[in-house]
PDB file of N, CA and C in Angstrom:
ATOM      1  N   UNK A   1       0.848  -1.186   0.000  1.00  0.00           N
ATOM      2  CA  UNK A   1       0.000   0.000   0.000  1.00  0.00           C
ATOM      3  C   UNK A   1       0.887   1.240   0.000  1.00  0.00           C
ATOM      4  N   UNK A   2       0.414   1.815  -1.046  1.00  0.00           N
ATOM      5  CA  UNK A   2       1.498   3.443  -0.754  1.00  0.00           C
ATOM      6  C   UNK A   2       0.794   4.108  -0.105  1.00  0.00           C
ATOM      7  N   UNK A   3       1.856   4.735   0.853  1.00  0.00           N
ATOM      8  CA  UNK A   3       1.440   5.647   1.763  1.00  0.00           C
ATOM      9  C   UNK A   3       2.790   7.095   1.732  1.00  0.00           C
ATOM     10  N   UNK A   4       2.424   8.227   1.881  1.00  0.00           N
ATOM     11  CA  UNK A   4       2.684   9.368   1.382  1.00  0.00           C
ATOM     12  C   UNK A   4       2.848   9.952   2.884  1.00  0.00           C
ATOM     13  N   UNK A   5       4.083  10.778   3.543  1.00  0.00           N
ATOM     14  CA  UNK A   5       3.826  10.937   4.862  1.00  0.00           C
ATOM     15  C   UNK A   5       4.298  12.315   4.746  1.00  0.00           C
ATOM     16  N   UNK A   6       3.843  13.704   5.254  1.00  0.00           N
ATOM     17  CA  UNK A   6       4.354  14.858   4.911  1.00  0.00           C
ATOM     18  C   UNK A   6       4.795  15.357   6.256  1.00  0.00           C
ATOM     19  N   UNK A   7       6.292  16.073   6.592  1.00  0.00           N
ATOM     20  CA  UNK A   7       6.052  16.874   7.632  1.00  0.00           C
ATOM     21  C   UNK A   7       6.975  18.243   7.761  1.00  0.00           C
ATOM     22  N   UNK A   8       7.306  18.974   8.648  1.00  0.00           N
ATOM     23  CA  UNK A   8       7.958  20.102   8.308  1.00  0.00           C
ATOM     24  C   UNK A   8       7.512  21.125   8.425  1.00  0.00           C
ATOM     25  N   UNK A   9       6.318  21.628   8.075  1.00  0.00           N
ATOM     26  CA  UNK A   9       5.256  22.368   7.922  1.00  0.00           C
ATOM     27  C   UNK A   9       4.886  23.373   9.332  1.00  0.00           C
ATOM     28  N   UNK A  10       4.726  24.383   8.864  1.00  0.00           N
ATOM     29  CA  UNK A  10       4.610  25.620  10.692  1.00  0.00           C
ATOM     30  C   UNK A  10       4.761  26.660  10.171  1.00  0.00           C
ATOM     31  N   UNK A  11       4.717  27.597  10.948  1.00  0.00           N
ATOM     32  CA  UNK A  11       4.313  28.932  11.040  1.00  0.00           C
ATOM     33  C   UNK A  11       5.988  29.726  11.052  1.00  0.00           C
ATOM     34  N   UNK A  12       5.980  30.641  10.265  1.00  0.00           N
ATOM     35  CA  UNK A  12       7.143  31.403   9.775  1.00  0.00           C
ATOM     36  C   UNK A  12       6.913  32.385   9.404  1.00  0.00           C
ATOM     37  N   UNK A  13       7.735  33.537   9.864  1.00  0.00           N
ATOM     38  CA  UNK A  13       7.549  34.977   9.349  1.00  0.00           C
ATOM     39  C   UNK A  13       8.037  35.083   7.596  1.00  0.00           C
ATOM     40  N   UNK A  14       7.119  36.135   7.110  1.00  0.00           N
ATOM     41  CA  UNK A  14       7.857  36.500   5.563  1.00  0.00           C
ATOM     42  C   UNK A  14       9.255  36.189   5.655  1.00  0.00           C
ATOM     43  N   UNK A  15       9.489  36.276   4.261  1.00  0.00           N
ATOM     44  CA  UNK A  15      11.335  36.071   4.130  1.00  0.00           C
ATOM     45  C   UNK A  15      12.032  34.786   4.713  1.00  0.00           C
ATOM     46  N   UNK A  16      10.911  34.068   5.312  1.00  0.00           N
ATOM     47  CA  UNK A  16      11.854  33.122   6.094  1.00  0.00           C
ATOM     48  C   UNK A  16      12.091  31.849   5.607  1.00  0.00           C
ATOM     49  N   UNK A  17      12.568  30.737   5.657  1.00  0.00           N
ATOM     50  CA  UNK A  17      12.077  29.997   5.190  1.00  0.00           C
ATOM     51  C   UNK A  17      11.840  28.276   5.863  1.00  0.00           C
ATOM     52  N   UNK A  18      11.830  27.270   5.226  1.00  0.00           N
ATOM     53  CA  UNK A  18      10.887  26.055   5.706  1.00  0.00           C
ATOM     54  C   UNK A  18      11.049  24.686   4.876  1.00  0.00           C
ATOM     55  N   UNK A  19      11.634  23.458   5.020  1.00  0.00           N
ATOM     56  CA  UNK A  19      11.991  22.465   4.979  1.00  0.00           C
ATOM     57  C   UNK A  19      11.078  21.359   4.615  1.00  0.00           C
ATOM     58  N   UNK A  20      10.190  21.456   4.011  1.00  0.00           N
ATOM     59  CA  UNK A  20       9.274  19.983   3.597  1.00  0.00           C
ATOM     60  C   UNK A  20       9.717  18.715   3.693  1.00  0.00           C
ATOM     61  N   UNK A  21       9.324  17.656   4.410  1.00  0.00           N
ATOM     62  CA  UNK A  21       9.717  16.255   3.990  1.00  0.00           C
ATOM     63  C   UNK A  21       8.756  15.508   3.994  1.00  0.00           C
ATOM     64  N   UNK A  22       8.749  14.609   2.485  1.00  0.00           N
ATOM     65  CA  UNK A  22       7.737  13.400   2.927  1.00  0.00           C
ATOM     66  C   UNK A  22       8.452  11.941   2.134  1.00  0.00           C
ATOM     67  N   UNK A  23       8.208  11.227   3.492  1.00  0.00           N
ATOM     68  CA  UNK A  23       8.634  10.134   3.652  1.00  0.00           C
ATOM     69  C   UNK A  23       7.381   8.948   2.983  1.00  0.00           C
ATOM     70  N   UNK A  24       8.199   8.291   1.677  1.00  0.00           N
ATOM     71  CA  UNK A  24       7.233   6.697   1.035  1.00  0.00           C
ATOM     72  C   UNK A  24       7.592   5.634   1.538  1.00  0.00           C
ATOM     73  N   UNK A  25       6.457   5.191   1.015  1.00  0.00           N
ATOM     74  CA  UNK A  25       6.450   3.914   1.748  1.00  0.00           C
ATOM     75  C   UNK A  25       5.364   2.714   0.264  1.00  0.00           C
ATOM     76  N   UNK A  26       6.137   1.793   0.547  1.00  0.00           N
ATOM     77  CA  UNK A  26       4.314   0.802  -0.387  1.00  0.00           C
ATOM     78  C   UNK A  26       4.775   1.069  -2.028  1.00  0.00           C
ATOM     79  N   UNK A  27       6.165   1.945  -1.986  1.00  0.00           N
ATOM     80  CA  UNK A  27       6.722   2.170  -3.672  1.00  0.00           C
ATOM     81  C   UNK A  27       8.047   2.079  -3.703  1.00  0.00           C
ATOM     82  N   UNK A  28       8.192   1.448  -5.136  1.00  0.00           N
ATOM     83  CA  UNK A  28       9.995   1.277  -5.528  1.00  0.00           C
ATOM     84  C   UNK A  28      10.411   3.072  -5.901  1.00  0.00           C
ATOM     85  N   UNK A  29      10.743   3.334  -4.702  1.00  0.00           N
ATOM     86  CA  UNK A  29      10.876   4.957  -4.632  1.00  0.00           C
ATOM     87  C   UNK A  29      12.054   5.146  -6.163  1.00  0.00           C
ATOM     88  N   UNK A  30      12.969   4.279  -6.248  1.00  0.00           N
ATOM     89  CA  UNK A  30      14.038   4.623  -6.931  1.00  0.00           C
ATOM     90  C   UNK A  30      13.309   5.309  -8.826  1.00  0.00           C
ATOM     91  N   UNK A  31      11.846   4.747  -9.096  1.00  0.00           N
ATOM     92  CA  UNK A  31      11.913   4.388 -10.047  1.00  0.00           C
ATOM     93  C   UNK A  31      10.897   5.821 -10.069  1.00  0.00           C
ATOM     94  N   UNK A  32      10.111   5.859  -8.586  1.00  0.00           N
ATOM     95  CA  UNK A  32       9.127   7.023  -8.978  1.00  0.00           C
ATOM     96  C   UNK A  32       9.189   8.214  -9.020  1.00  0.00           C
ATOM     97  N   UNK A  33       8.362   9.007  -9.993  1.00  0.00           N
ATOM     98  CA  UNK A  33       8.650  10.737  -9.812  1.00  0.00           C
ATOM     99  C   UNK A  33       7.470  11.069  -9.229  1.00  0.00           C
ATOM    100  N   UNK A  34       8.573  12.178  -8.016  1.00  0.00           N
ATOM    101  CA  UNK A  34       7.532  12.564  -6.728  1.00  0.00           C
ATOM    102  C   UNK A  34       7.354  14.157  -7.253  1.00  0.00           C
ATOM    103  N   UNK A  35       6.349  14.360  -6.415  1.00  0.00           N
ATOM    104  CA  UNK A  35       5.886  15.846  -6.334  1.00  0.00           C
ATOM    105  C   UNK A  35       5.714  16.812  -5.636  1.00  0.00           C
ATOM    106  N   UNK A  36       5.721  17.830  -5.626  1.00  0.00           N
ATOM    107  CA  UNK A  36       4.549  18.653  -4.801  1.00  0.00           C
ATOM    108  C   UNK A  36       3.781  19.367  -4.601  1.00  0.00           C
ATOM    109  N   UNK A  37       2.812  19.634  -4.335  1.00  0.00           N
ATOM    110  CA  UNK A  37       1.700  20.891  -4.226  1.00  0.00           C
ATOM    111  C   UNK A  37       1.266  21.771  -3.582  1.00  0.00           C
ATOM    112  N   UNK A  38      -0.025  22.366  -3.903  1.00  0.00           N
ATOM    113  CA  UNK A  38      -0.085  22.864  -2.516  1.00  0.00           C
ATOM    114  C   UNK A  38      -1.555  23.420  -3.105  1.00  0.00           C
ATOM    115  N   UNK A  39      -1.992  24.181  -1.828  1.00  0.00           N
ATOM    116  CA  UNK A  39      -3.591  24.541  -1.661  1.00  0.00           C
ATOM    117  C   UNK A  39      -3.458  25.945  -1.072  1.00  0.00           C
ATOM    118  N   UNK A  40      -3.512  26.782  -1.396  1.00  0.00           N
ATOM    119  CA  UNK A  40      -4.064  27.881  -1.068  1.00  0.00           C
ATOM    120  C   UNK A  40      -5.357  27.914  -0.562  1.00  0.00           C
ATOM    121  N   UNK A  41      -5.738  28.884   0.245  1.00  0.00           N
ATOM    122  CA  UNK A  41      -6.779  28.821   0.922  1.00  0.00           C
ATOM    123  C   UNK A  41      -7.959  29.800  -0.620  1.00  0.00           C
ATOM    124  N   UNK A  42      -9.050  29.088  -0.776  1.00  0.00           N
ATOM    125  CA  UNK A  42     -10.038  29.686  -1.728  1.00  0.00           C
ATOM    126  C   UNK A  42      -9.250  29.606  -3.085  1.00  0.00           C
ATOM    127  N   UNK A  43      -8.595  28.558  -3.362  1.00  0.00           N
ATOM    128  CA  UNK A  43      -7.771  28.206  -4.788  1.00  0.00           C
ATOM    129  C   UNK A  43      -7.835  26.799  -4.828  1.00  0.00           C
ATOM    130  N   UNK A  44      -7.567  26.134  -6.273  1.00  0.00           N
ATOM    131  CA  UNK A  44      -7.725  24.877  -6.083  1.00  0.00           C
ATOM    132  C   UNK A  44      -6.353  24.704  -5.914  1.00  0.00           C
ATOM    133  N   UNK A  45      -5.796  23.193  -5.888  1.00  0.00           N
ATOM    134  CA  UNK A  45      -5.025  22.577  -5.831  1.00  0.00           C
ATOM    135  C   UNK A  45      -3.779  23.236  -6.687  1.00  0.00           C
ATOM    136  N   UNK A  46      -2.378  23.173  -6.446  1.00  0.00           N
ATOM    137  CA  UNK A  46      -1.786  23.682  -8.103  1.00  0.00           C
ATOM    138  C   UNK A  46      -0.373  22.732  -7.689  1.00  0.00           C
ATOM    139  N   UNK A  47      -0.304  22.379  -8.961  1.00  0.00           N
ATOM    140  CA  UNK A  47       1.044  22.025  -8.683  1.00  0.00           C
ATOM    141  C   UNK A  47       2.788  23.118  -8.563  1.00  0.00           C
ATOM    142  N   UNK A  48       3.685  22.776  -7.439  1.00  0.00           N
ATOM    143  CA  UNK A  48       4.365  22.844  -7.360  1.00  0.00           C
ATOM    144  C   UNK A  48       6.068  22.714  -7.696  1.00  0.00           C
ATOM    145  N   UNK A  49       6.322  21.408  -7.936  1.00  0.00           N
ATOM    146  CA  UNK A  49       7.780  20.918  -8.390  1.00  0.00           C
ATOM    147  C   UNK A  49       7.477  19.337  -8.557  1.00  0.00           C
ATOM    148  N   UNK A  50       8.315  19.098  -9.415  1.00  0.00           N
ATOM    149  CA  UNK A  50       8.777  17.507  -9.388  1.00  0.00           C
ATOM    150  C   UNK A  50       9.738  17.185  -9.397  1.00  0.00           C
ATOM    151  N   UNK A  51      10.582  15.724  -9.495  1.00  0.00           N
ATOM    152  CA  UNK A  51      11.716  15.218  -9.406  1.00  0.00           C
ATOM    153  C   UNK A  51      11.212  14.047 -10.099  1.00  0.00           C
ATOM    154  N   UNK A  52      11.993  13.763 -11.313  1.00  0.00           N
ATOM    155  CA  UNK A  52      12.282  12.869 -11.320  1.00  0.00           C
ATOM    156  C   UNK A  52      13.128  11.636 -10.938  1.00  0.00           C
ATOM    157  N   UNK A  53      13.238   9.994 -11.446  1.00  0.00           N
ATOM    158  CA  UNK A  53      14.225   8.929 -10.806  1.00  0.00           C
ATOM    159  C   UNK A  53      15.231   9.182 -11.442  1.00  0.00           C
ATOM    160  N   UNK A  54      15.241  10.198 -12.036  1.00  0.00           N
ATOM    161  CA  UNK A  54      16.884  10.093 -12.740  1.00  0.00           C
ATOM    162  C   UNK A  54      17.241  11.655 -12.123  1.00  0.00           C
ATOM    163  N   UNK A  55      16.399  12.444 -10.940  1.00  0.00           N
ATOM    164  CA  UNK A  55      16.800  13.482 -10.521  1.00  0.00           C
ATOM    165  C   UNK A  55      16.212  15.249 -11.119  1.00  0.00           C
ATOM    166  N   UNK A  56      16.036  14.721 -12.219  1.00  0.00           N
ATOM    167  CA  UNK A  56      15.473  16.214 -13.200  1.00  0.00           C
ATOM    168  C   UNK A  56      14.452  16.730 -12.604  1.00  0.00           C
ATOM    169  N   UNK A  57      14.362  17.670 -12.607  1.00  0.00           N
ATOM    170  CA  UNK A  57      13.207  18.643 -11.590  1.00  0.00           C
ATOM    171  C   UNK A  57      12.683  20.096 -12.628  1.00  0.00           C
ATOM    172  N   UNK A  58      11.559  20.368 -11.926  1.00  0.00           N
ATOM    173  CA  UNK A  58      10.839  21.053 -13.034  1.00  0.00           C
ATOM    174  C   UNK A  58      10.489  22.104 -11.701  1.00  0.00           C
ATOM    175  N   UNK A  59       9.492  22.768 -12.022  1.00  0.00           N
ATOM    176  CA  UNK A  59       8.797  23.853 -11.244  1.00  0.00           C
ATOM    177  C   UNK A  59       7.978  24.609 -11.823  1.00  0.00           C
ATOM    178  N   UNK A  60       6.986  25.230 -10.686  1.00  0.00           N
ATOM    179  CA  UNK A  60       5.868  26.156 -11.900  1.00  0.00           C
ATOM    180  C   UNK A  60       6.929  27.303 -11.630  1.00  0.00           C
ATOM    181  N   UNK A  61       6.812  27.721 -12.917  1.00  0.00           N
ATOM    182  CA  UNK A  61       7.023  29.409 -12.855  1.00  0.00           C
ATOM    183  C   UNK A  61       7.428  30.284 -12.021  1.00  0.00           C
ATOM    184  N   UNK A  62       6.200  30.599 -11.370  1.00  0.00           N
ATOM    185  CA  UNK A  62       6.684  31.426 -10.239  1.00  0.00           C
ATOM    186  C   UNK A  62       7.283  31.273  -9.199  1.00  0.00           C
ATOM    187  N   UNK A  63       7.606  29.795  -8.632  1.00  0.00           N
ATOM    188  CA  UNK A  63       8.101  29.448  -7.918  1.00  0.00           C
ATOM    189  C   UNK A  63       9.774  28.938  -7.868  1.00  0.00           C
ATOM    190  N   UNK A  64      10.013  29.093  -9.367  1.00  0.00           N
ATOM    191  CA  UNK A  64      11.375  29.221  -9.589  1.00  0.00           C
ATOM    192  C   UNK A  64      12.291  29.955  -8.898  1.00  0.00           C
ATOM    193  N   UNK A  65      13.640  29.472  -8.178  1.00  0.00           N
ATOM    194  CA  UNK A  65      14.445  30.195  -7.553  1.00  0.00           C
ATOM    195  C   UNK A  65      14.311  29.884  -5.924  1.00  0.00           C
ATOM    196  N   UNK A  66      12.813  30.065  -5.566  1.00  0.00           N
ATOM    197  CA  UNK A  66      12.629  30.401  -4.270  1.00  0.00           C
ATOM    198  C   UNK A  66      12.642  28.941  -3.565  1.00  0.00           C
ATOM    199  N   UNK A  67      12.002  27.816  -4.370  1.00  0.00           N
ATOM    200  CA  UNK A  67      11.912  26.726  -3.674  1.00  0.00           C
ATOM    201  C   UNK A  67      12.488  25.516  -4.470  1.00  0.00           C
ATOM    202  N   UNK A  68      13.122  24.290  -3.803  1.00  0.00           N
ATOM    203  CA  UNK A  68      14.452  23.556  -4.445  1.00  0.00           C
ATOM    204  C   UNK A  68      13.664  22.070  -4.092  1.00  0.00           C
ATOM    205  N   UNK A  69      13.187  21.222  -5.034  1.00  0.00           N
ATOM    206  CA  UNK A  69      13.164  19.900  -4.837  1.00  0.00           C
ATOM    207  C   UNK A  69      14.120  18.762  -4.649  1.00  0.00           C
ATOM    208  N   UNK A  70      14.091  17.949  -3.823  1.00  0.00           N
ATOM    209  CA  UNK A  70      15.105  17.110  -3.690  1.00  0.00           C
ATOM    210  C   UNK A  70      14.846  15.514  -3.523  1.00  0.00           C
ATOM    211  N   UNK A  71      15.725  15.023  -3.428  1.00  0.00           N
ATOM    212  CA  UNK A  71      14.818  13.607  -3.307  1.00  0.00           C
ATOM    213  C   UNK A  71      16.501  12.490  -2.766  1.00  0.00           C
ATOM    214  N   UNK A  72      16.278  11.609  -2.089  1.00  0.00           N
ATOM    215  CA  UNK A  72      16.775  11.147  -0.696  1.00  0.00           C
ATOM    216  C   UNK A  72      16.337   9.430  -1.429  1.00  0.00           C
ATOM    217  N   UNK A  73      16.870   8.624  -2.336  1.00  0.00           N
ATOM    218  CA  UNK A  73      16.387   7.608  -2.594  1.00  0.00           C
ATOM    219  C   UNK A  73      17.319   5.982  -1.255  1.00  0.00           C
ATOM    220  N   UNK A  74      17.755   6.913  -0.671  1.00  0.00           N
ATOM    221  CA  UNK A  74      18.756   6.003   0.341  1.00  0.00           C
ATOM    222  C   UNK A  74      17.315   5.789   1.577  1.00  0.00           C
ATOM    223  N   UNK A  75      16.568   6.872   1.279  1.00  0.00           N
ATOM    224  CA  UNK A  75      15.954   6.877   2.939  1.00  0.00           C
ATOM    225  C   UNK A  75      14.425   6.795   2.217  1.00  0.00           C
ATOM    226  N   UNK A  76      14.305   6.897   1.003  1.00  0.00           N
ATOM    227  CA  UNK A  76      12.606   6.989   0.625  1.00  0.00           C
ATOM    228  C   UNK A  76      11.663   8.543   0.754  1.00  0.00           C
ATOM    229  N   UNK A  77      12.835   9.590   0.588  1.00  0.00           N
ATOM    230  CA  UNK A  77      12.138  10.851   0.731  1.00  0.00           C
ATOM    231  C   UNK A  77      12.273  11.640  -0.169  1.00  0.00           C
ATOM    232  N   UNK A  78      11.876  12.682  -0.344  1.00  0.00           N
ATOM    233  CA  UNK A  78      11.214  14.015  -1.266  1.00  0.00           C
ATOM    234  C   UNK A  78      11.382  14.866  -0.641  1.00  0.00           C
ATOM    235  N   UNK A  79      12.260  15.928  -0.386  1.00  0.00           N
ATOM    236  CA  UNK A  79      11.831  17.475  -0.134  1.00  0.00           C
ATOM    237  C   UNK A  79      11.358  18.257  -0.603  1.00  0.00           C
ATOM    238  N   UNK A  80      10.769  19.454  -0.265  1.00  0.00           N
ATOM    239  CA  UNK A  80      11.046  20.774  -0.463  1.00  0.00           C
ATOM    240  C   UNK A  80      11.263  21.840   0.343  1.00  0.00           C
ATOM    241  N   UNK A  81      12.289  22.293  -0.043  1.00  0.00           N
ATOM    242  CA  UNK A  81      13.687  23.616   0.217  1.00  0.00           C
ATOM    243  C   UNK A  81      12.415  25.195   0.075  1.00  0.00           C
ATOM    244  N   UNK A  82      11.970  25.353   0.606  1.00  0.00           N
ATOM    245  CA  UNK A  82      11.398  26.770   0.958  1.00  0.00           C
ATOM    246  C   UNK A  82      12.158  28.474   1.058  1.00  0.00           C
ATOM    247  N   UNK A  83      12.332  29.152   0.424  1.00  0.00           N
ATOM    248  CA  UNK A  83      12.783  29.838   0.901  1.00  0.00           C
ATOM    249  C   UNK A  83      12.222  31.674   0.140  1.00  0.00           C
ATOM    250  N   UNK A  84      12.314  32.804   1.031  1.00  0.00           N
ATOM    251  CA  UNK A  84      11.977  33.704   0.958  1.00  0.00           C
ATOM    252  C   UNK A  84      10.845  33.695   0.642  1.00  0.00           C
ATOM    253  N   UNK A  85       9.929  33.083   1.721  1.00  0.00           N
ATOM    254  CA  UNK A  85       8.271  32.606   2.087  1.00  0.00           C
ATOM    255  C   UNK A  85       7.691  33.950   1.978  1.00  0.00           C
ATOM    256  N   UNK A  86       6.431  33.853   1.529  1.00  0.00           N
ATOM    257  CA  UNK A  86       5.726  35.279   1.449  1.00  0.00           C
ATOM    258  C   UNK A  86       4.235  34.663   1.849  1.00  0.00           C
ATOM    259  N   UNK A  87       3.802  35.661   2.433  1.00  0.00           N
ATOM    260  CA  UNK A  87       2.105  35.470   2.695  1.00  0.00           C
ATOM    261  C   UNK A  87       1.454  34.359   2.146  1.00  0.00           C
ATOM    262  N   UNK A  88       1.555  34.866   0.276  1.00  0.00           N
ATOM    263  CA  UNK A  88       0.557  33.915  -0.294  1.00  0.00           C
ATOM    264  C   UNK A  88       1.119  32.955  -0.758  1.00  0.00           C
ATOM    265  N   UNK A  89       2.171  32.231  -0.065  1.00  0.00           N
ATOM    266  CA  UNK A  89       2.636  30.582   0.065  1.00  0.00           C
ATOM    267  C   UNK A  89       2.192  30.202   1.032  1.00  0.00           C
ATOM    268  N   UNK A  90       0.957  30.861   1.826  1.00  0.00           N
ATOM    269  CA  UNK A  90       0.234  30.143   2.787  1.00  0.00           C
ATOM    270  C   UNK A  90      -0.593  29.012   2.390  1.00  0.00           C
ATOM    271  N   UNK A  91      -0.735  27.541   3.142  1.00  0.00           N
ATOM    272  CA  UNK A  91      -1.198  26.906   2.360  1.00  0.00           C
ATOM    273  C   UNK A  91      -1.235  25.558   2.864  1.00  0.00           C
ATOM    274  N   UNK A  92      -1.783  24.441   2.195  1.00  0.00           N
ATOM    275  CA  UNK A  92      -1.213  23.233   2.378  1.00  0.00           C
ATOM    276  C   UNK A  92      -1.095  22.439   1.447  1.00  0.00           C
ATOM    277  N   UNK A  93       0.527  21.754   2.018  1.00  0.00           N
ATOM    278  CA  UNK A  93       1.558  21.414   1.080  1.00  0.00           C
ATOM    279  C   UNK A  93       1.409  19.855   1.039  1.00  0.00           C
ATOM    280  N   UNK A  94       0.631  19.347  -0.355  1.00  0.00           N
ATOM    281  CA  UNK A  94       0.908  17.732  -0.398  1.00  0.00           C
ATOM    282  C   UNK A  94       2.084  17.532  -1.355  1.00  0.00           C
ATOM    283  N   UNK A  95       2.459  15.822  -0.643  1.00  0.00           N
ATOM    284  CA  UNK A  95       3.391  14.949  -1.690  1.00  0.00           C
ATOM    285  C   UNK A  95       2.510  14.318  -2.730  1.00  0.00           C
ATOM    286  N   UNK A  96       3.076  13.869  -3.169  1.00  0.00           N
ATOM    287  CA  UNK A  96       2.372  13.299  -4.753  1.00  0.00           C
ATOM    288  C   UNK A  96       3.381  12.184  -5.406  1.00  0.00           C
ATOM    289  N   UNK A  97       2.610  11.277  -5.742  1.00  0.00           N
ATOM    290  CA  UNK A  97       3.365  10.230  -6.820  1.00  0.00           C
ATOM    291  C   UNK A  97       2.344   9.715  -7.725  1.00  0.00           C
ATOM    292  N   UNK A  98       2.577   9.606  -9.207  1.00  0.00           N
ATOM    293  CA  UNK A  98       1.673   8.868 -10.255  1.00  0.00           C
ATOM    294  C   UNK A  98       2.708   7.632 -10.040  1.00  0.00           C
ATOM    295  N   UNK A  99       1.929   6.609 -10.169  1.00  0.00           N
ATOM    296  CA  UNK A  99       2.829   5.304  -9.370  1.00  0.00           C
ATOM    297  C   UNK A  99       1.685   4.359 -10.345  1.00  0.00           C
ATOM    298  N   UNK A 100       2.380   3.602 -11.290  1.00  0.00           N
ATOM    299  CA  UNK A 100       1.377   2.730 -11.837  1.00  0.00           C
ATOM    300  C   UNK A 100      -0.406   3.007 -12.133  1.00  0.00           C
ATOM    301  N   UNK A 101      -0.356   3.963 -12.694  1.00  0.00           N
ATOM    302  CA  UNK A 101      -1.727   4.676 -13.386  1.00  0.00           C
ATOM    303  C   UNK A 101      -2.254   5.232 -12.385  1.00  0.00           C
ATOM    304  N   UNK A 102      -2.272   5.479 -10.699  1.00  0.00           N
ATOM    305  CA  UNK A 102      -2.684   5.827  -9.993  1.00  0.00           C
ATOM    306  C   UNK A 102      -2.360   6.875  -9.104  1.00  0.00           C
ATOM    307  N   UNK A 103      -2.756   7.789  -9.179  1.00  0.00           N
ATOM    308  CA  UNK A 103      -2.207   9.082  -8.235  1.00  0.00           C
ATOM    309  C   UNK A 103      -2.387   9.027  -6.782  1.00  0.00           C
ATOM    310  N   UNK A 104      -1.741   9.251  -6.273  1.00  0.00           N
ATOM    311  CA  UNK A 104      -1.186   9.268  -4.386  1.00  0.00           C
ATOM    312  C   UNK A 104      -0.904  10.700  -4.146  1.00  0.00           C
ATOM    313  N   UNK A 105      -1.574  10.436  -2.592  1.00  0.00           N
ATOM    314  CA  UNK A 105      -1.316  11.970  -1.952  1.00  0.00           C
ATOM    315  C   UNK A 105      -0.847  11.725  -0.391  1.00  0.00           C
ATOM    316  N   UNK A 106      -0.298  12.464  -0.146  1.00  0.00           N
ATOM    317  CA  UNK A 106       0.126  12.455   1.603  1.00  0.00           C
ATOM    318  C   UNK A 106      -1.125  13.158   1.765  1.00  0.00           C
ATOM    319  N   UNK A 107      -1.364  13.640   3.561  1.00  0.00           N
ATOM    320  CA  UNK A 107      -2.547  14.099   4.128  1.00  0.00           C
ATOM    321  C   UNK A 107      -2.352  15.787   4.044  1.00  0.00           C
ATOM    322  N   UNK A 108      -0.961  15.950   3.719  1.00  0.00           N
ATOM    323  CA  UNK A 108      -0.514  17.324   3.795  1.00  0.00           C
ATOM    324  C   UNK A 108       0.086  17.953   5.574  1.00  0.00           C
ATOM    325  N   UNK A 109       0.630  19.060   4.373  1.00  0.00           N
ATOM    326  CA  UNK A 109       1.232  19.310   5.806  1.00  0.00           C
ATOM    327  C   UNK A 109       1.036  21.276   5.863  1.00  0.00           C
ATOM    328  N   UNK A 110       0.484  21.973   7.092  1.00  0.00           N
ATOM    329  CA  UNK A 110       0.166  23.196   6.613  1.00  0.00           C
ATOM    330  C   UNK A 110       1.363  24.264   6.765  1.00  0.00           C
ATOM    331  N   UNK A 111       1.557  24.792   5.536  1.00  0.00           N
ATOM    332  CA  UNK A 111       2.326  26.052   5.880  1.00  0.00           C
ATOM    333  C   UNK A 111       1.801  27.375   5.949  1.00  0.00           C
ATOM    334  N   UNK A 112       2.188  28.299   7.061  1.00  0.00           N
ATOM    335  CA  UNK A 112       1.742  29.531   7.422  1.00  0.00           C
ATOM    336  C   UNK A 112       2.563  30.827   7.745  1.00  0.00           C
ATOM    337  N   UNK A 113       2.578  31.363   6.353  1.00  0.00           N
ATOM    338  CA  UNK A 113       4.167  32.551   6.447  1.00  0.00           C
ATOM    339  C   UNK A 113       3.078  34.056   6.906  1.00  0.00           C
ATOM    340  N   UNK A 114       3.353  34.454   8.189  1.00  0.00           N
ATOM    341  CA  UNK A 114       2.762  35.565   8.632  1.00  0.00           C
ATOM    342  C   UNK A 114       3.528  37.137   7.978  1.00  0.00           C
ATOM    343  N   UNK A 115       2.326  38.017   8.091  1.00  0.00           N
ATOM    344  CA  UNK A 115       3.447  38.777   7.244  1.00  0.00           C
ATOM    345  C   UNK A 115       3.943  40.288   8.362  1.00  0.00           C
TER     346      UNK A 115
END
């Protein structure tokens, strides 16, 4: 069973920044490309960054620069590297894997950059 575990997540002033980790489980991590997202409050879902098993990483747009995906295939984890947090990266932050035709989510984890 895959299971998606997110943590890291808390309350931080602007500018500051914040450490994502989520730990798999139930998948041949080496092979899968992980993700991440997030939820704004009164927005849908949007995606964030990926990594691929060979390491290649993508990002939306705007989030270029500020936040760094990583991925830990010794221990079964995924980061994300946060940094120069602003208000409206308030939110909550899921992991993600398309894993054999089926999409997976952690429960999330909330981030809250006060300003």
């Amino acid at each position: 069973q895959v299971r998606l575990v997110e943590s890291g997540g808390g309350l931080v002033q602007a500018g500051g920044s914040l450490r994502l980790s989520c730990a798999a489980s139930g998948v041949n991590f080496k092979i899968a490309t992980m993700g991440w997202y997030r939820q704004v409050p009164g927005m849908q879902r949007e995606w964030v960054a990926t990594i691929s098993s060979g390491g290649g990483t993508n990002y939306t747009d705007s989030l270029k620069g500020r936040f760094t995906i990583a991925r830990d295939n010794a221990w079964n984890r995924v980061s994300l590297q946060m940094h120069s947090l602003k208000p409206e990266d308030t939110g909550v932050y899921y992991c993600h894997t398309f894993y054999y035709g089926r999409n997976f989510w952690g429960q999330g984890t909330q981030v809250t950059v006060s300003s």
